[in-house]
Structures are given as C-alpha cells and as structure tokens.
N, C-alpha and C. Protein backbone atom coordinates (compact mmCIF):
# COMPACT_ATOMS: atom_id res chain seq x y z
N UNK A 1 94.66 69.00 72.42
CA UNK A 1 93.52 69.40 73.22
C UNK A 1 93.25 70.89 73.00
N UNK A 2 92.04 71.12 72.78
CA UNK A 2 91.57 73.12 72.34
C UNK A 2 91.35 73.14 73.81
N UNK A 3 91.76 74.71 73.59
CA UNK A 3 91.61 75.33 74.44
C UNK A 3 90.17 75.86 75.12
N UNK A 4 89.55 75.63 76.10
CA UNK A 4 88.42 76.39 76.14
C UNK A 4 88.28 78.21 75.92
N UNK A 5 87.20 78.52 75.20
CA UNK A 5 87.08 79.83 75.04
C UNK A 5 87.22 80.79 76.31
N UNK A 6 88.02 81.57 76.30
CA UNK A 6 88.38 82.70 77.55
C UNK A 6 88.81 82.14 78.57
N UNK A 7 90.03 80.95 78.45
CA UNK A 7 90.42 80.17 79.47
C UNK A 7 92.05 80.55 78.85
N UNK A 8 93.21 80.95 80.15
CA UNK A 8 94.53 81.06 79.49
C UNK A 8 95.02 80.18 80.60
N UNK A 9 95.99 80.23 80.07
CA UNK A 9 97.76 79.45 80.84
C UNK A 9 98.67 80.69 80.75
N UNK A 10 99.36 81.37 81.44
CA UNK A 10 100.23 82.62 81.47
C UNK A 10 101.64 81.91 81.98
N UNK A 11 101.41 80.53 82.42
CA UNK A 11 102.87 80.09 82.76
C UNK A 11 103.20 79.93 83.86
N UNK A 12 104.19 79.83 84.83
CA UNK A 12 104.69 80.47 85.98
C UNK A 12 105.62 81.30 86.97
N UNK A 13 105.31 81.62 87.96
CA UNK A 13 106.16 82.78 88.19
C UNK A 13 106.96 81.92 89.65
N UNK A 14 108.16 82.81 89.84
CA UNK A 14 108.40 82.49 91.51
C UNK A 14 108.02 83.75 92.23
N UNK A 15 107.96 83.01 93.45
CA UNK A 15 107.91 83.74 95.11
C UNK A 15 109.30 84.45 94.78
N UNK A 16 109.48 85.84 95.41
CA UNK A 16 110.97 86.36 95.33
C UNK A 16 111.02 86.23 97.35
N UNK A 17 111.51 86.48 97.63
CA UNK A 17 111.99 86.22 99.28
C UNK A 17 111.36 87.30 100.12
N UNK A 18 110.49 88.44 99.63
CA UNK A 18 109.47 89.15 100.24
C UNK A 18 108.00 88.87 100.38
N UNK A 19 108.36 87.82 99.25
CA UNK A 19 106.50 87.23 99.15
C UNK A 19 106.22 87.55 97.34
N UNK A 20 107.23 88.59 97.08
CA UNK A 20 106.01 89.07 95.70
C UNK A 20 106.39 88.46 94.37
N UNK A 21 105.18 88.49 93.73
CA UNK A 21 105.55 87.52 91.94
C UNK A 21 105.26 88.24 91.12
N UNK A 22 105.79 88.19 90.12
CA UNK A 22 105.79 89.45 88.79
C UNK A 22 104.31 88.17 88.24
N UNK A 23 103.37 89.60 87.94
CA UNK A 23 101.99 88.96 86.98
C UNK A 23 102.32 89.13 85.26
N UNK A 24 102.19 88.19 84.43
CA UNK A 24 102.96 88.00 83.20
C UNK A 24 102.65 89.04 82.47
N UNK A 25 103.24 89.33 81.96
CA UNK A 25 102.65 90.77 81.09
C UNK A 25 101.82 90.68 80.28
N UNK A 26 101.54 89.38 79.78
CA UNK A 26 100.07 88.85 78.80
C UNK A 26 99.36 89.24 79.65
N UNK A 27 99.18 88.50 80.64
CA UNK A 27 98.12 88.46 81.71
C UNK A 27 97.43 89.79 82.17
N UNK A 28 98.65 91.19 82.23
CA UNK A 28 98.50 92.48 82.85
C UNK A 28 97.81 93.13 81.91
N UNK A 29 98.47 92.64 80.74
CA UNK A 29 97.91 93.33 79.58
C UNK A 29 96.40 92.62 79.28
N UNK A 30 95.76 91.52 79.18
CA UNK A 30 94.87 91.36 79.02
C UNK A 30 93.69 91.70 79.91
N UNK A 31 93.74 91.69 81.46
CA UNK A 31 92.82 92.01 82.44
C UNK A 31 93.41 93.57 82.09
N UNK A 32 94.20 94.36 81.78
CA UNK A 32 94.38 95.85 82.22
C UNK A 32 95.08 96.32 83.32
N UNK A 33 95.66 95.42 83.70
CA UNK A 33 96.57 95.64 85.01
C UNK A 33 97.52 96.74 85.05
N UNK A 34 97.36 97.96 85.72
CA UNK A 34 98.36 99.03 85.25
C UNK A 34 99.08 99.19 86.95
N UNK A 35 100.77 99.65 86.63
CA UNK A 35 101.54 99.84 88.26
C UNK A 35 100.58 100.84 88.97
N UNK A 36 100.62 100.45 90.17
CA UNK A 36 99.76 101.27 91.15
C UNK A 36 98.23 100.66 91.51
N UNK A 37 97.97 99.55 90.60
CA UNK A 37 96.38 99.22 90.59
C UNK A 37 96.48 98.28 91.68
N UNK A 38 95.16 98.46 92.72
CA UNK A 38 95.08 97.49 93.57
C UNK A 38 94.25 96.12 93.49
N UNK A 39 94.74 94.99 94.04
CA UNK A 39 94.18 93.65 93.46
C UNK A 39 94.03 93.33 94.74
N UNK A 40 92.39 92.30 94.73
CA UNK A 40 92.34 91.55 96.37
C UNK A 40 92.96 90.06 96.06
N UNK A 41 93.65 89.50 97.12
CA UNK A 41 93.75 87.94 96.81
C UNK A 41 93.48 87.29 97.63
N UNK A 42 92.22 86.50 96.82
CA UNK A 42 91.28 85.37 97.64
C UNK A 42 91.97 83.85 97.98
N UNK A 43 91.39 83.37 98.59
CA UNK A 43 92.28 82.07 98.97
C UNK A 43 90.95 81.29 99.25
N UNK A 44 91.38 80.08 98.90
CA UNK A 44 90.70 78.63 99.54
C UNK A 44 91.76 77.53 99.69
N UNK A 45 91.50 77.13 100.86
CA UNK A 45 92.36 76.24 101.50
C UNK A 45 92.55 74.62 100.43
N UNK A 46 91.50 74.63 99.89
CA UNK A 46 91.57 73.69 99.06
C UNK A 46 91.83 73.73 97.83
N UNK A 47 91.56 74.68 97.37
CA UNK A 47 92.05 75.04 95.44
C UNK A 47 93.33 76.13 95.54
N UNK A 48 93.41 76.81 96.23
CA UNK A 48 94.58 77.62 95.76
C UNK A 48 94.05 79.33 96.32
N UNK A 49 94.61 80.05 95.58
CA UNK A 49 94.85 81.84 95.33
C UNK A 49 93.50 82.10 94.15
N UNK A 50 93.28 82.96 94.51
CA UNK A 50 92.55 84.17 92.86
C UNK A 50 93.51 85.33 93.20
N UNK A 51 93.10 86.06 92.23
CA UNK A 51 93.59 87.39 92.02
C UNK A 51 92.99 88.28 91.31
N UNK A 52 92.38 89.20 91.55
CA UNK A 52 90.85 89.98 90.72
C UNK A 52 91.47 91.29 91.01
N UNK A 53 91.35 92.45 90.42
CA UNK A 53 90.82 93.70 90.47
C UNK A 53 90.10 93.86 91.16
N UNK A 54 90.21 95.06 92.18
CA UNK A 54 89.58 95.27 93.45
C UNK A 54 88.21 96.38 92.73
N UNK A 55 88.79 97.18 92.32
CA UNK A 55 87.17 97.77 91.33
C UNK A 55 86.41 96.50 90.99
N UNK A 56 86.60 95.39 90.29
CA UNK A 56 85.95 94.78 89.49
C UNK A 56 85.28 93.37 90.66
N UNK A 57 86.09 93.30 91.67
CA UNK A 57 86.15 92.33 92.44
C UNK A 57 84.19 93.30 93.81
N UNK A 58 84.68 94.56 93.86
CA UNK A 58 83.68 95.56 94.57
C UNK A 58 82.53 95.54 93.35
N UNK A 59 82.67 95.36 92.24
CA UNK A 59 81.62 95.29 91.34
C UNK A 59 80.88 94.54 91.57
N UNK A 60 81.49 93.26 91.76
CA UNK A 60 80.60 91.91 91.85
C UNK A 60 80.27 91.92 93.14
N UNK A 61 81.08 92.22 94.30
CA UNK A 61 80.01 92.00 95.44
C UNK A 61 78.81 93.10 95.71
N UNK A 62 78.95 94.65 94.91
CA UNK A 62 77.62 95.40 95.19
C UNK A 62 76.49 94.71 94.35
N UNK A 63 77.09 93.84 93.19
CA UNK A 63 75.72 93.33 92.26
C UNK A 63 75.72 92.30 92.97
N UNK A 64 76.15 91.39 94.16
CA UNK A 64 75.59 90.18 94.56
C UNK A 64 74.76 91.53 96.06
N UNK A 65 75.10 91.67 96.45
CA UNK A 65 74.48 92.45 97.43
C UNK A 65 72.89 93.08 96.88
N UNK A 66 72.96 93.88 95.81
CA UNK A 66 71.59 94.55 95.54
C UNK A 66 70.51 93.49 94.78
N UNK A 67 71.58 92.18 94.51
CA UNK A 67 70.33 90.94 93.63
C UNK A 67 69.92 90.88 94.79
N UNK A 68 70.33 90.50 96.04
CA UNK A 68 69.87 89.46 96.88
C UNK A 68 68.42 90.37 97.64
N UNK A 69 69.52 91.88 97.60
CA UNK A 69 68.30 92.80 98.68
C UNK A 69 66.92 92.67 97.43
N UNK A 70 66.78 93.05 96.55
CA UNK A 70 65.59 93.40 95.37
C UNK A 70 65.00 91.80 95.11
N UNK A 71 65.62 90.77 95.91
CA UNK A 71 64.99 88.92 95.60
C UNK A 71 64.21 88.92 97.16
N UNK A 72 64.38 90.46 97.80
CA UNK A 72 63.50 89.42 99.42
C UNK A 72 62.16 90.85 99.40
C-alpha cells in the first residue's frame, strides 16, 4: 500500500508517569520542533489528540478570523 503524499507514521511513544512522551526525532525534525518551543494540544473526544505549533496553530486561527471578518 503507497503511502499518501505528506502523510507519515513516526511510530509510537509511551506515557512516562508524569504525563510526558518524547516526539520522534523524525517528526521534530520535520515540523522544526526545537527544546523550548511551545505546542497546543487539541483533543476530540472521538478521534484522539493533535499536536501543532502554537505560532503556526495562532496562524491559522488569525487567517480563519480575518477570512470570516472580510466574507461579512
């Protein structure tokens, strides 16, 4: 089965007994993930976790914010 284009598998991690999971280093390295960077994590009760870049995650909600104001 191919892979879809810009779709990965990084594997999995465990819970350590504080809550926290090491993000794979493919993974850090491909989004840019550097120590110190802050990430929001979204949840839906039905699918699971995200995990975005909080710059990039504030990106997308000021561009959903200024489409919607410049559509009324």
């Amino acid at each position: 089965m191919a892979v879809p284009s810009g779709k990965h598998l990084f594997g999995t991690v465990k819970v350590g007994e504080k809550g926290q999971i090491v993000i794979p280093k493919d993974a850090r390295d491909l989004f840019g993930i550097q120590p110190g960077d802050s990430l929001v994590v979204l949840g839906d009760e039905a699918t699971g976790l995200a995990i975005i870049k909080n710059d990039v995650f504030l990106a997308q909600v000021a561009d959903a914010i200024f489409q919607q104001t410049g559509s009324n």
